[in-house]
PDB file of N, CA and C in Angstrom:
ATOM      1  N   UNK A   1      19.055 -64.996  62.180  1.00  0.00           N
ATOM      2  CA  UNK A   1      18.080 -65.587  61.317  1.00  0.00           C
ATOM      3  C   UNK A   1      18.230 -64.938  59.943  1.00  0.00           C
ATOM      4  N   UNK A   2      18.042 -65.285  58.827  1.00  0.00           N
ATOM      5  CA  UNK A   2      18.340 -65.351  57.773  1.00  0.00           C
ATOM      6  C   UNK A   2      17.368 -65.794  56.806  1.00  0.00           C
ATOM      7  N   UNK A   3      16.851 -64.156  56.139  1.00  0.00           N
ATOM      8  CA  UNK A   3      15.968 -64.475  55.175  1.00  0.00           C
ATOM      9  C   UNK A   3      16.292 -65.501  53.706  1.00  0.00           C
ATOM     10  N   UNK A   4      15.729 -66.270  53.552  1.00  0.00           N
ATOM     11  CA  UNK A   4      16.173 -67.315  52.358  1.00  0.00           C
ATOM     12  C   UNK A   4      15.334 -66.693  50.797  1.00  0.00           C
ATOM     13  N   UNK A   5      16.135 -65.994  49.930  1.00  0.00           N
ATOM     14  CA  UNK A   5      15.066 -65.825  48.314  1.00  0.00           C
ATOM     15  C   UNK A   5      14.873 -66.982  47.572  1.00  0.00           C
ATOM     16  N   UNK A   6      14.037 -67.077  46.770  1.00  0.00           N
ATOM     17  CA  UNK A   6      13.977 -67.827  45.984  1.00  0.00           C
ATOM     18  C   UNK A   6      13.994 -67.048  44.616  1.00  0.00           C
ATOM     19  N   UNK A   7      14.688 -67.139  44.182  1.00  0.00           N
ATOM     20  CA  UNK A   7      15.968 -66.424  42.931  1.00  0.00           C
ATOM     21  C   UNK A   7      14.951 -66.708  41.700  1.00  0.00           C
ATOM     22  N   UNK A   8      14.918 -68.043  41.422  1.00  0.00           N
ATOM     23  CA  UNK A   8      14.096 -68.352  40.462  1.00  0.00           C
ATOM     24  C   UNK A   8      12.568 -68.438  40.543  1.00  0.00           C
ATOM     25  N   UNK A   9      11.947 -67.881  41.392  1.00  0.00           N
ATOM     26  CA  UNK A   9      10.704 -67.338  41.183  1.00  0.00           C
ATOM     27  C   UNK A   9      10.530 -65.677  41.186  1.00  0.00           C
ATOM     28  N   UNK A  10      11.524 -64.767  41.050  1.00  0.00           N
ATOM     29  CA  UNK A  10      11.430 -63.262  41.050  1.00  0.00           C
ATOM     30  C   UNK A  10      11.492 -63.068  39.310  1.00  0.00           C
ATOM     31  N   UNK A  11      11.741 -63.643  38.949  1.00  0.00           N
ATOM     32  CA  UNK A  11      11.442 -63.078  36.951  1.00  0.00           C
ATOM     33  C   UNK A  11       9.730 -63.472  36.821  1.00  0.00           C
ATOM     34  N   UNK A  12       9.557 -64.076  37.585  1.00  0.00           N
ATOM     35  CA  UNK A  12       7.770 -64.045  37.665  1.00  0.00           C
ATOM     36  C   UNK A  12       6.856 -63.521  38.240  1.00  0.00           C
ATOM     37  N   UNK A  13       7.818 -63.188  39.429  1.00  0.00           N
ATOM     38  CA  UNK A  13       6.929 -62.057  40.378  1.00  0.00           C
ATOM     39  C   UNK A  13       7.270 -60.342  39.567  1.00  0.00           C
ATOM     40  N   UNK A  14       8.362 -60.234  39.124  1.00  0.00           N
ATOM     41  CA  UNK A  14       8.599 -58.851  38.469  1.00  0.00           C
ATOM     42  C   UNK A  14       7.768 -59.074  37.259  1.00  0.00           C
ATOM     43  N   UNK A  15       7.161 -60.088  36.469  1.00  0.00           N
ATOM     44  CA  UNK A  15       6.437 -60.265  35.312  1.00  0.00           C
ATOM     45  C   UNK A  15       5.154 -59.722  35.481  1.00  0.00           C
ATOM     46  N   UNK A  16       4.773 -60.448  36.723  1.00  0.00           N
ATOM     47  CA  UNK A  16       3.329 -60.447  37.452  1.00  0.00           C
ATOM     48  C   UNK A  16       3.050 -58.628  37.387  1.00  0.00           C
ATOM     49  N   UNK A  17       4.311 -58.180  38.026  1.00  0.00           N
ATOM     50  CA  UNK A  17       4.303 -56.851  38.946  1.00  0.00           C
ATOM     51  C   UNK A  17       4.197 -55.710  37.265  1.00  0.00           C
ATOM     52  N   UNK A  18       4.834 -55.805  36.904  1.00  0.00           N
ATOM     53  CA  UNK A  18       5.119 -54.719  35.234  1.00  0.00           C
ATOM     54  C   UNK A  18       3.805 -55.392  34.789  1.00  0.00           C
ATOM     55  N   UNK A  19       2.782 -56.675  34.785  1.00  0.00           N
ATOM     56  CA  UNK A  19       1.845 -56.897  34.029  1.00  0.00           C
ATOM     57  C   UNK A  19       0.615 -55.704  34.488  1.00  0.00           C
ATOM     58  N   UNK A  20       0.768 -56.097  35.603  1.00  0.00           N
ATOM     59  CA  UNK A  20      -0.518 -55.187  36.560  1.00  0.00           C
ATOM     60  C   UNK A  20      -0.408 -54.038  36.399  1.00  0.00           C
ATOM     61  N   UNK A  21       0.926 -53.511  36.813  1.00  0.00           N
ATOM     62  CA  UNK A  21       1.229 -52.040  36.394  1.00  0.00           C
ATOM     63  C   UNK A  21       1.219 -51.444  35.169  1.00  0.00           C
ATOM     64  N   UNK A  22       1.143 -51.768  34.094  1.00  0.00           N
ATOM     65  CA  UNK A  22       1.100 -51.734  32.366  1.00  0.00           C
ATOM     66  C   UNK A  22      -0.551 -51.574  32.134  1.00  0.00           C
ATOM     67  N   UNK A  23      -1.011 -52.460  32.764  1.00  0.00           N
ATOM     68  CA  UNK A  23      -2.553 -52.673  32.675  1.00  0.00           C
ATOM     69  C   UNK A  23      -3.761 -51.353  33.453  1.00  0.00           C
ATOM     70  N   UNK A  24      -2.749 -50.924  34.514  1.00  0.00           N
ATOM     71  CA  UNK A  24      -3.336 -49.643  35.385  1.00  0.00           C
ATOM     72  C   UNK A  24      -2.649 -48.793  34.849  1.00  0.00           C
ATOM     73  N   UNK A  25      -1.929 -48.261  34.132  1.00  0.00           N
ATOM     74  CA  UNK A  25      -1.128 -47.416  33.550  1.00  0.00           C
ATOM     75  C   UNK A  25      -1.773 -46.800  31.960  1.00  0.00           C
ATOM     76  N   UNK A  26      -2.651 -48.081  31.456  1.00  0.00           N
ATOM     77  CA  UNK A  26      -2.354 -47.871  30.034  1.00  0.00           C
ATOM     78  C   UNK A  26      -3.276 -46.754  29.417  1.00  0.00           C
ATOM     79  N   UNK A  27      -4.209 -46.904  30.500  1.00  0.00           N
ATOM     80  CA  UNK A  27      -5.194 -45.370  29.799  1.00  0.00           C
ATOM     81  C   UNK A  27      -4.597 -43.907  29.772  1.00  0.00           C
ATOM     82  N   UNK A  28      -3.720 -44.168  31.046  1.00  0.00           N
ATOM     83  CA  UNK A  28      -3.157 -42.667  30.722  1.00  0.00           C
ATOM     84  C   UNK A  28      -2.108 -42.781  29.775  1.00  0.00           C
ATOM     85  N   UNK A  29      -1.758 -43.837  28.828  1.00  0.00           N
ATOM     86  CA  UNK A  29      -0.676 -43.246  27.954  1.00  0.00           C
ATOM     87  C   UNK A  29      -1.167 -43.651  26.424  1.00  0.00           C
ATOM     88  N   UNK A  30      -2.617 -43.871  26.282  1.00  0.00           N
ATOM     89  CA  UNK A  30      -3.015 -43.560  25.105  1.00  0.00           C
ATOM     90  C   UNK A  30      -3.258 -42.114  24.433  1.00  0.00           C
ATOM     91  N   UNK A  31      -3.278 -41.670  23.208  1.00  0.00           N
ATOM     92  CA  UNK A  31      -3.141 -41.269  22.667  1.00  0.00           C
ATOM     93  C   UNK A  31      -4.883 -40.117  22.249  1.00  0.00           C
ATOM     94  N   UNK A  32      -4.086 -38.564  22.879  1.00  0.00           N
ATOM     95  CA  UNK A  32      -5.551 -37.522  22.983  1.00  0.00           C
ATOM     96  C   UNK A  32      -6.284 -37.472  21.947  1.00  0.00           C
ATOM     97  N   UNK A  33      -6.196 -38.334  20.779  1.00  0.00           N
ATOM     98  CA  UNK A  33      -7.078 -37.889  19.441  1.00  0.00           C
ATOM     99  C   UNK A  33      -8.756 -38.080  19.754  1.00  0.00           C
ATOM    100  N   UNK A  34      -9.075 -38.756  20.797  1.00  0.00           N
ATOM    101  CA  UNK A  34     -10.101 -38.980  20.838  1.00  0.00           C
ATOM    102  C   UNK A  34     -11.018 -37.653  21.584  1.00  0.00           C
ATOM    103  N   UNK A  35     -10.224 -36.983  22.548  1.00  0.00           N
ATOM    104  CA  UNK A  35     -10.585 -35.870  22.765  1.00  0.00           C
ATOM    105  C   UNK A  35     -10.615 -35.041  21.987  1.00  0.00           C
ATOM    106  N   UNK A  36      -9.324 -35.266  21.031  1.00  0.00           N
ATOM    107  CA  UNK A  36      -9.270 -33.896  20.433  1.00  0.00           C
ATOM    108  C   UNK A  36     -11.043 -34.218  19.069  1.00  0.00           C
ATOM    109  N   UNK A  37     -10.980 -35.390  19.126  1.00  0.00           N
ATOM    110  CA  UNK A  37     -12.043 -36.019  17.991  1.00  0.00           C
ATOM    111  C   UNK A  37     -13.862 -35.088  18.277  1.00  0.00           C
ATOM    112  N   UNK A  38     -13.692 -35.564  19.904  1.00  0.00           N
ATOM    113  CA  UNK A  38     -14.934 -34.491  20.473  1.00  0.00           C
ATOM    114  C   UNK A  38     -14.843 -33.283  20.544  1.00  0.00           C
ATOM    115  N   UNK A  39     -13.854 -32.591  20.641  1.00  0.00           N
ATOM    116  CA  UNK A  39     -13.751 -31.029  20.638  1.00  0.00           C
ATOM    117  C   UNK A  39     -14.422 -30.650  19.354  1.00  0.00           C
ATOM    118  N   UNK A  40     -13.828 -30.953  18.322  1.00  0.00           N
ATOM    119  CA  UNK A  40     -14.384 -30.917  17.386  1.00  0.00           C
ATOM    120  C   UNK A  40     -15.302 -31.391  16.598  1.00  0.00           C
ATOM    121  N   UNK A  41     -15.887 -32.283  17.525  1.00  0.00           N
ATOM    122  CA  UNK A  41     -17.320 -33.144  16.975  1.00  0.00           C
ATOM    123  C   UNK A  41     -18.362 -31.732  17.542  1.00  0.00           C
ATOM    124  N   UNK A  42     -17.796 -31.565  19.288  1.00  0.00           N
ATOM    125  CA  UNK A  42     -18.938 -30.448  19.768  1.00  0.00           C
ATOM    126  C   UNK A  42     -18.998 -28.898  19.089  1.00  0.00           C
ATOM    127  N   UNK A  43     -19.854 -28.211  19.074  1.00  0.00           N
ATOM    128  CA  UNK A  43     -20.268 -26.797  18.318  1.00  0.00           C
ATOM    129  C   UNK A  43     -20.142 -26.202  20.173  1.00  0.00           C
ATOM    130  N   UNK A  44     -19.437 -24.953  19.906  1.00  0.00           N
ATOM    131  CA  UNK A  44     -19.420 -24.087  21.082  1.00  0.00           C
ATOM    132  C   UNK A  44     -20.709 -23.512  21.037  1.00  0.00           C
ATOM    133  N   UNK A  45     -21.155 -23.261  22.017  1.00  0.00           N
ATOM    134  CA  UNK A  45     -22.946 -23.459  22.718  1.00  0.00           C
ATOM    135  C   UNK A  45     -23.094 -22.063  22.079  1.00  0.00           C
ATOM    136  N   UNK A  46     -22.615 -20.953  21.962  1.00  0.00           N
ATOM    137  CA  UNK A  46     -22.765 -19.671  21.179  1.00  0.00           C
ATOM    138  C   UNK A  46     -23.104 -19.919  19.677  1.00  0.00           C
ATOM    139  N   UNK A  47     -22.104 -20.624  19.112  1.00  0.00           N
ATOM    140  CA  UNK A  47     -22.435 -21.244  17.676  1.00  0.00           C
ATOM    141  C   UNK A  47     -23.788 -21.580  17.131  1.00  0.00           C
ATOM    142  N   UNK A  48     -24.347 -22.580  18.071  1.00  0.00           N
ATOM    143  CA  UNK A  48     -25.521 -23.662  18.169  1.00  0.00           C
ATOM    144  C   UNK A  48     -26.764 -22.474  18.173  1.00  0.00           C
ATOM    145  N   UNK A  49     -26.713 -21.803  19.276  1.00  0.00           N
ATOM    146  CA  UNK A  49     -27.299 -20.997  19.609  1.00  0.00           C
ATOM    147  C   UNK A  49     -27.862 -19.824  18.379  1.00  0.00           C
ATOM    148  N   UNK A  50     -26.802 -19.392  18.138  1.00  0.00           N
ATOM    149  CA  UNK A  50     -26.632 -18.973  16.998  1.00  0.00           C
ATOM    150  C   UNK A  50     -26.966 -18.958  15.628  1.00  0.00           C
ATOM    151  N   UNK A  51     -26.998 -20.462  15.185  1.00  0.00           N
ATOM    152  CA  UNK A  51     -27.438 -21.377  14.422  1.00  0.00           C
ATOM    153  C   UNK A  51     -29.463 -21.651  14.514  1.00  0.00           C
ATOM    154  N   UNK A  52     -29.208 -21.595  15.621  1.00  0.00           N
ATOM    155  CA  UNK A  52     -30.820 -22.045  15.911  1.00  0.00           C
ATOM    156  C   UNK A  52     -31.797 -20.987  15.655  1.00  0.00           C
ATOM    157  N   UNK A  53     -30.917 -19.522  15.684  1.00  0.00           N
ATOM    158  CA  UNK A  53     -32.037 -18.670  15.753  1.00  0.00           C
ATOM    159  C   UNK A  53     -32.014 -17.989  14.281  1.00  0.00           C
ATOM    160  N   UNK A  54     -30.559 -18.497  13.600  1.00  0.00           N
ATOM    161  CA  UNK A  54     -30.865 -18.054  12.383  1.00  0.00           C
ATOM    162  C   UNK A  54     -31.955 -19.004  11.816  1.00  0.00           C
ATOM    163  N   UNK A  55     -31.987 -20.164  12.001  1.00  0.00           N
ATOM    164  CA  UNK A  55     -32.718 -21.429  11.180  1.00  0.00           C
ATOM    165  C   UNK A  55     -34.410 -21.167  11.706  1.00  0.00           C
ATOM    166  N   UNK A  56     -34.799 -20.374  12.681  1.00  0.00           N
ATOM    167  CA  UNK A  56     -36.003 -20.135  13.415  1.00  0.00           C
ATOM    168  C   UNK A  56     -36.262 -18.891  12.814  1.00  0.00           C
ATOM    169  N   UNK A  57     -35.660 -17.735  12.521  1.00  0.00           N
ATOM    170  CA  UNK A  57     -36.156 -16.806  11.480  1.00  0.00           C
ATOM    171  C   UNK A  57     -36.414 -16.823   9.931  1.00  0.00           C
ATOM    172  N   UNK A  58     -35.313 -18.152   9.273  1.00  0.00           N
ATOM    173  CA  UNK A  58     -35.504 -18.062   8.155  1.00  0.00           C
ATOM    174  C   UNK A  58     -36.340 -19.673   7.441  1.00  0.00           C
ATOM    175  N   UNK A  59     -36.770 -20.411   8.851  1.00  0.00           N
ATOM    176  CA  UNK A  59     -37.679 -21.498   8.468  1.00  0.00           C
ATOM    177  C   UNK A  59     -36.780 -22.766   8.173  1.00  0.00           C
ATOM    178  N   UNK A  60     -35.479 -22.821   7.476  1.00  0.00           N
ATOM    179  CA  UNK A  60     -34.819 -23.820   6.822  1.00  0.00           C
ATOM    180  C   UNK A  60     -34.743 -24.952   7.874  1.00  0.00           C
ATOM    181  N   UNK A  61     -34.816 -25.905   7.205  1.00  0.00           N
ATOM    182  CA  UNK A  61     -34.373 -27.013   7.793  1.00  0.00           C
ATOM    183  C   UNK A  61     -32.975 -27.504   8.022  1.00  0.00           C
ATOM    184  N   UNK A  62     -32.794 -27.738   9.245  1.00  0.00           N
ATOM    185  CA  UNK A  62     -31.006 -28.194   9.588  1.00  0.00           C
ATOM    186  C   UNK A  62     -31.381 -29.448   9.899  1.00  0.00           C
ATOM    187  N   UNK A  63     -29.794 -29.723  10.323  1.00  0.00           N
ATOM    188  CA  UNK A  63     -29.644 -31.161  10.822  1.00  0.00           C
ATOM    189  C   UNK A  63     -28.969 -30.896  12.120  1.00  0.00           C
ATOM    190  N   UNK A  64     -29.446 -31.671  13.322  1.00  0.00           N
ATOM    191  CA  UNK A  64     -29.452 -31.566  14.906  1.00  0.00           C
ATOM    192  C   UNK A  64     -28.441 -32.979  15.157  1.00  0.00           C
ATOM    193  N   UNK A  65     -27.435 -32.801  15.562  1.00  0.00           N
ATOM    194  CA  UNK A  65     -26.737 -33.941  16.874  1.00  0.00           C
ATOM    195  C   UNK A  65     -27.227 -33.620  18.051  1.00  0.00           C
ATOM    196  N   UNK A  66     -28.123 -34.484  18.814  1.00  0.00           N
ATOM    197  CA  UNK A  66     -27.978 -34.388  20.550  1.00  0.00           C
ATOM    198  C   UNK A  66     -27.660 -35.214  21.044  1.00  0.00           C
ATOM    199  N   UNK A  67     -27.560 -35.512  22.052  1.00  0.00           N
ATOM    200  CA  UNK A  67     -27.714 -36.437  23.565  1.00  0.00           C
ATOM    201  C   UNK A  67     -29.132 -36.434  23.662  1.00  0.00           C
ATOM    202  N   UNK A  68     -29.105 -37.824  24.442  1.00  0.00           N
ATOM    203  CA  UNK A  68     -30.362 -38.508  25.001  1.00  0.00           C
ATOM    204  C   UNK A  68     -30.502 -39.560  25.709  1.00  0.00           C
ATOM    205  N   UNK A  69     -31.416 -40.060  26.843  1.00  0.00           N
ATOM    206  CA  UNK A  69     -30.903 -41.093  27.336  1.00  0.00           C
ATOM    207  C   UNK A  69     -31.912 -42.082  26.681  1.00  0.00           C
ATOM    208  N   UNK A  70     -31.056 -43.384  26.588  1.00  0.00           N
ATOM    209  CA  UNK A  70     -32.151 -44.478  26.186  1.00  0.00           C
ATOM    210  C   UNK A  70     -33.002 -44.992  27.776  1.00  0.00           C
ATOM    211  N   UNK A  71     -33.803 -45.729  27.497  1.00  0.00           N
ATOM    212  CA  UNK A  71     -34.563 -46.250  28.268  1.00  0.00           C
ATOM    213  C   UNK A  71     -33.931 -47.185  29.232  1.00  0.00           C
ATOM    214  N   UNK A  72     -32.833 -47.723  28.911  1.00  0.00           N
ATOM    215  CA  UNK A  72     -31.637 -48.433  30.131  1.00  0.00           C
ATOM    216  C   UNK A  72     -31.062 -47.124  30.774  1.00  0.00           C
ATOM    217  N   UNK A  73     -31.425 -45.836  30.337  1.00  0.00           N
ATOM    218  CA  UNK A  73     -30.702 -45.047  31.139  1.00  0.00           C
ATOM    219  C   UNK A  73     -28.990 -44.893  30.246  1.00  0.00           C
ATOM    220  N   UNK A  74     -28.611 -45.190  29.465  1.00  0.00           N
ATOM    221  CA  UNK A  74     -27.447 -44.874  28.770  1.00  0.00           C
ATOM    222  C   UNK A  74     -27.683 -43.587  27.967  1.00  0.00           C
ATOM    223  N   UNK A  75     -26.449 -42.706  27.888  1.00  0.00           N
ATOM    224  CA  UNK A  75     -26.791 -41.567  26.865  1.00  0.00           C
ATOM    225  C   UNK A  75     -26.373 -42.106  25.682  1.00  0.00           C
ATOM    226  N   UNK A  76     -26.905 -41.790  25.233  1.00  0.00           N
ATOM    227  CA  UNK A  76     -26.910 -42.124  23.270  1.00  0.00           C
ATOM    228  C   UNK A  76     -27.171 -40.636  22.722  1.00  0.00           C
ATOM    229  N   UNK A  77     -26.565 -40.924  21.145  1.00  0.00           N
ATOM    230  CA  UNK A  77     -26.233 -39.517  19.877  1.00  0.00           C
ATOM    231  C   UNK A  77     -27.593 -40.058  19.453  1.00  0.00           C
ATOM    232  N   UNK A  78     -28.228 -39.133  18.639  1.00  0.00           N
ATOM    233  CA  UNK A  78     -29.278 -38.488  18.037  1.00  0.00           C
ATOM    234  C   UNK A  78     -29.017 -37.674  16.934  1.00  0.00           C
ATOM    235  N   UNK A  79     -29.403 -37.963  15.500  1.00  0.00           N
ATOM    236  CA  UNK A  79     -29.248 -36.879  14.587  1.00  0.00           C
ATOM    237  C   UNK A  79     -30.608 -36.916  13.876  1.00  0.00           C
ATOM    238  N   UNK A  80     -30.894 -35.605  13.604  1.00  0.00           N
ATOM    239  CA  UNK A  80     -32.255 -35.746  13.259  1.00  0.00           C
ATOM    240  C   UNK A  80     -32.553 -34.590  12.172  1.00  0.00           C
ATOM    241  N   UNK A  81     -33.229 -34.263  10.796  1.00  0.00           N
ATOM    242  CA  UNK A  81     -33.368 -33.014  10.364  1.00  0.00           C
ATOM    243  C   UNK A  81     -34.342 -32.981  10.731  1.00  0.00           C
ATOM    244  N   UNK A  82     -34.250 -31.142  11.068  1.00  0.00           N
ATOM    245  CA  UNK A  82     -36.112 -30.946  11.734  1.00  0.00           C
ATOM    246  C   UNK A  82     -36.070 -29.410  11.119  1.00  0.00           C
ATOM    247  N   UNK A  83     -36.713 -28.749  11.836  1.00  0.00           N
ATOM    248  CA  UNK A  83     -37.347 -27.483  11.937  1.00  0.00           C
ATOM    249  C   UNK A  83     -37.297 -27.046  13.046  1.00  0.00           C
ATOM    250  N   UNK A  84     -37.291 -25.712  13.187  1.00  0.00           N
ATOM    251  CA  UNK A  84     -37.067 -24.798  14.552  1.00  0.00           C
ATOM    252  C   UNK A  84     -38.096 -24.355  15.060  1.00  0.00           C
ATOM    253  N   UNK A  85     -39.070 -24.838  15.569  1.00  0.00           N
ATOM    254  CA  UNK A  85     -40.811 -23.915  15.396  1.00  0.00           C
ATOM    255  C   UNK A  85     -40.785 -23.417  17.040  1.00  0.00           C
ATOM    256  N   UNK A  86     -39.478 -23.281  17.812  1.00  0.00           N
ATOM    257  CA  UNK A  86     -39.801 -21.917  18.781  1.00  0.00           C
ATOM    258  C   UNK A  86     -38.899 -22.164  19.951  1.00  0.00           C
ATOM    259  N   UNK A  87     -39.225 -21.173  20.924  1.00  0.00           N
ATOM    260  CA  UNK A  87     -37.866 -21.163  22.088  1.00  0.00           C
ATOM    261  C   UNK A  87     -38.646 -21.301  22.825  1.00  0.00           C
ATOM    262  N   UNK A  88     -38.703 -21.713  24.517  1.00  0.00           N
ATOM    263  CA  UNK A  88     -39.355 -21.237  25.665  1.00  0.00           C
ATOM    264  C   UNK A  88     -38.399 -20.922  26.168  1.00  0.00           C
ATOM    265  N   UNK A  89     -38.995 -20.481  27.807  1.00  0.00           N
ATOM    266  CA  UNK A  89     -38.588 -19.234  28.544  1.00  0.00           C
ATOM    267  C   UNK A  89     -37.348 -20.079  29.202  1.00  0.00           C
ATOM    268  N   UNK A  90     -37.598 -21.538  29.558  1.00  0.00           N
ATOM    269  CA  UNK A  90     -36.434 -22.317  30.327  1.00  0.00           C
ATOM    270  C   UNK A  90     -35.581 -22.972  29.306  1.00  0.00           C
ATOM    271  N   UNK A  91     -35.303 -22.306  28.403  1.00  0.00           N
ATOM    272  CA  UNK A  91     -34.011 -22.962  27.843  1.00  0.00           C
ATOM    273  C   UNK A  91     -33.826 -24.181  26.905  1.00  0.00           C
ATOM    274  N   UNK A  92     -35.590 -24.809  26.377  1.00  0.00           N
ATOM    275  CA  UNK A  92     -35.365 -25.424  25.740  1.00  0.00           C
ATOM    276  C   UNK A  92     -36.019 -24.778  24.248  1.00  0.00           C
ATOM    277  N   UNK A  93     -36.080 -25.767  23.259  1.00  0.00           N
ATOM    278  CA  UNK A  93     -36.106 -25.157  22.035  1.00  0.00           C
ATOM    279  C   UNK A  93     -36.910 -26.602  21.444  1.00  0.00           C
ATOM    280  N   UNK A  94     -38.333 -25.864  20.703  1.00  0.00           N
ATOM    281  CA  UNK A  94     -39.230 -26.913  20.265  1.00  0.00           C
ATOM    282  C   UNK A  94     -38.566 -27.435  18.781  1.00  0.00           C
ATOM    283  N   UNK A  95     -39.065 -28.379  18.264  1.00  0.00           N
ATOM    284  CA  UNK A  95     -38.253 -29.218  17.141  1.00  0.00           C
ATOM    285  C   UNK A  95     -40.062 -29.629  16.524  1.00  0.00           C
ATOM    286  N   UNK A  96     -39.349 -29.739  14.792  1.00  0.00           N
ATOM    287  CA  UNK A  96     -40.686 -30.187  14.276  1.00  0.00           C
ATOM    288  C   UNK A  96     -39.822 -31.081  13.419  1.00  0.00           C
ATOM    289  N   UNK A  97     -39.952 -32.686  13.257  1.00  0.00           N
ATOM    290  CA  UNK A  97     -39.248 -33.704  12.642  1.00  0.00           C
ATOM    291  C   UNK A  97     -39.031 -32.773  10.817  1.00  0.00           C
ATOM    292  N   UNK A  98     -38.624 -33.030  10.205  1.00  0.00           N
ATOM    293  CA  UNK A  98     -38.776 -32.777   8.637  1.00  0.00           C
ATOM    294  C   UNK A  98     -39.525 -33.869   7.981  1.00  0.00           C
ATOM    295  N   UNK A  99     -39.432 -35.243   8.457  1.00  0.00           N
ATOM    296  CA  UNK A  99     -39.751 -36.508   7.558  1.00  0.00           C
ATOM    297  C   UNK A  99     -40.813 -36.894   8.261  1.00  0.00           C
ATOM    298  N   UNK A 100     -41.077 -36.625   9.192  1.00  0.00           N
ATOM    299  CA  UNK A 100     -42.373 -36.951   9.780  1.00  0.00           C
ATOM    300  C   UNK A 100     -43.368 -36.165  10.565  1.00  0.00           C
ATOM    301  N   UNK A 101     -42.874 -35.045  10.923  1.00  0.00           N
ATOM    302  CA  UNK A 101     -43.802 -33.322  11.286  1.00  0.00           C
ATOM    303  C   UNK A 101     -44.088 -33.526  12.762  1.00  0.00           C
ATOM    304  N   UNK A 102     -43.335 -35.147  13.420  1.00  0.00           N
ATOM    305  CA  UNK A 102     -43.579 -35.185  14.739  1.00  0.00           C
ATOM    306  C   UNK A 102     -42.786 -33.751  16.014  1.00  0.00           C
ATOM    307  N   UNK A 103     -43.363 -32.965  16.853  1.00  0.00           N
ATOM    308  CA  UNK A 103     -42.718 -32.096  17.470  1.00  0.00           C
ATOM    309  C   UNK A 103     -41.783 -32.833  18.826  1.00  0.00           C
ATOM    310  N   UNK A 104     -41.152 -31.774  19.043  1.00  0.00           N
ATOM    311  CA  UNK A 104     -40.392 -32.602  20.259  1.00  0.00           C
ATOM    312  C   UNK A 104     -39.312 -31.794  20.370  1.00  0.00           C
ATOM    313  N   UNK A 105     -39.082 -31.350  22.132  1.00  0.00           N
ATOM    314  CA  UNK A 105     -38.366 -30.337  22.694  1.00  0.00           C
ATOM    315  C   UNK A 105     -36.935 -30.783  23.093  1.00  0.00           C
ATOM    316  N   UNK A 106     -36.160 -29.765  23.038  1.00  0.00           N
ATOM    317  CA  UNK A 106     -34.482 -30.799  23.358  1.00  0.00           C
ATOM    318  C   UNK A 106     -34.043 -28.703  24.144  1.00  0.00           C
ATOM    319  N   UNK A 107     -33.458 -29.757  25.461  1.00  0.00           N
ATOM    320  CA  UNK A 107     -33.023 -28.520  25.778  1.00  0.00           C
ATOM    321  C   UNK A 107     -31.340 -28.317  25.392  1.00  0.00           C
ATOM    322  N   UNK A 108     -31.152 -27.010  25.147  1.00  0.00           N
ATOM    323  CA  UNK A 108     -30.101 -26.060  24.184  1.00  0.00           C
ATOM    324  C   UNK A 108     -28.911 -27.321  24.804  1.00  0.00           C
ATOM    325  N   UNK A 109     -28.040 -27.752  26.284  1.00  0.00           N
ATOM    326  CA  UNK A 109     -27.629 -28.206  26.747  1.00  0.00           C
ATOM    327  C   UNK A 109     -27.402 -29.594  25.877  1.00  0.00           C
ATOM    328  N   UNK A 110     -28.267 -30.297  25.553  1.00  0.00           N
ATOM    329  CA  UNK A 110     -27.831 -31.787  24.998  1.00  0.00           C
ATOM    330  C   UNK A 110     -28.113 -31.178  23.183  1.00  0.00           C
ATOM    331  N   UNK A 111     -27.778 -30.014  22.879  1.00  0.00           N
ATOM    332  CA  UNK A 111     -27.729 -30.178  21.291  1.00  0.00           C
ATOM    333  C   UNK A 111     -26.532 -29.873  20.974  1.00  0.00           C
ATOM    334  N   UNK A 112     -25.867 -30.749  20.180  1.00  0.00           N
ATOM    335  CA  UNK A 112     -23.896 -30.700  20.527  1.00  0.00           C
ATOM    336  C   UNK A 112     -23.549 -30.251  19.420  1.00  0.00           C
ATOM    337  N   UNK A 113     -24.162 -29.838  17.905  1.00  0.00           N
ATOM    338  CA  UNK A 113     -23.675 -29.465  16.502  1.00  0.00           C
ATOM    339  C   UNK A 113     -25.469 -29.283  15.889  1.00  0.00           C
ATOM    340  N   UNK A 114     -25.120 -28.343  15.073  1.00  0.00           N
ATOM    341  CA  UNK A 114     -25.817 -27.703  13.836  1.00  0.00           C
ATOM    342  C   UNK A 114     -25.681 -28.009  12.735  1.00  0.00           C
ATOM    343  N   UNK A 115     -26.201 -28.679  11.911  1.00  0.00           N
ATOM    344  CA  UNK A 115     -25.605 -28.109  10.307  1.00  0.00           C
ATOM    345  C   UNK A 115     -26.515 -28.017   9.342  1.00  0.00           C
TER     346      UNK A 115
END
């Protein structure tokens, strides 16, 4: 018995086959700038830290990037100038708006840059 090819349908099945495979392939062969984009978007947590307690002794107002989740539950960026008006014992750190004097706590964890 004797398998029969069909010759002229394999440049379509190898088309098919490199399409799929190109398509599951392609994230890993884009290009790290985007990581490298967040490395350097994020402040090493010592920095921040750092930052926060100088800006809490000397009153000034900075400007805060965090994380947050929206109300669908997605995390979303946050930038906000505020004020530093104090630490608690679990790790978060109270916030006083600058433009509007509203307070509001962000723990050290979702604050990703200082400036």
């Amino acid at each position: 018995m004797e398998l029969s090819l069909n010759t002229k349908a394999m440049p379509a099945l190898f088309s098919n086959v490199s399409k799929a495979t190109r398509q599951l392939l392609q994230p890993f062969f884009q290009a790290p700038t985007s990581e490298a984009n967040v490395q350097a978007f994020i402040m090493p947590m010592d920095h921040v830290l750092e930052r926060l307690h100088q800006h809490y002794v000397s009153q000034e107002a900075l400007t805060l990037t965090y994380e947050y989740y929206d109300k669908a539950g997605k995390i979303q960026l946050g930038e906000r100038r505020v004020y530093v008006t104090g630490l608690l014992s679990n790790g978060h750190f109270r916030f006083m708006a600058y433009d509007s004097g509203l307070d509001f706590l962000l723990d050290s964890q979702q604050i990703l840059r200082v400036k």
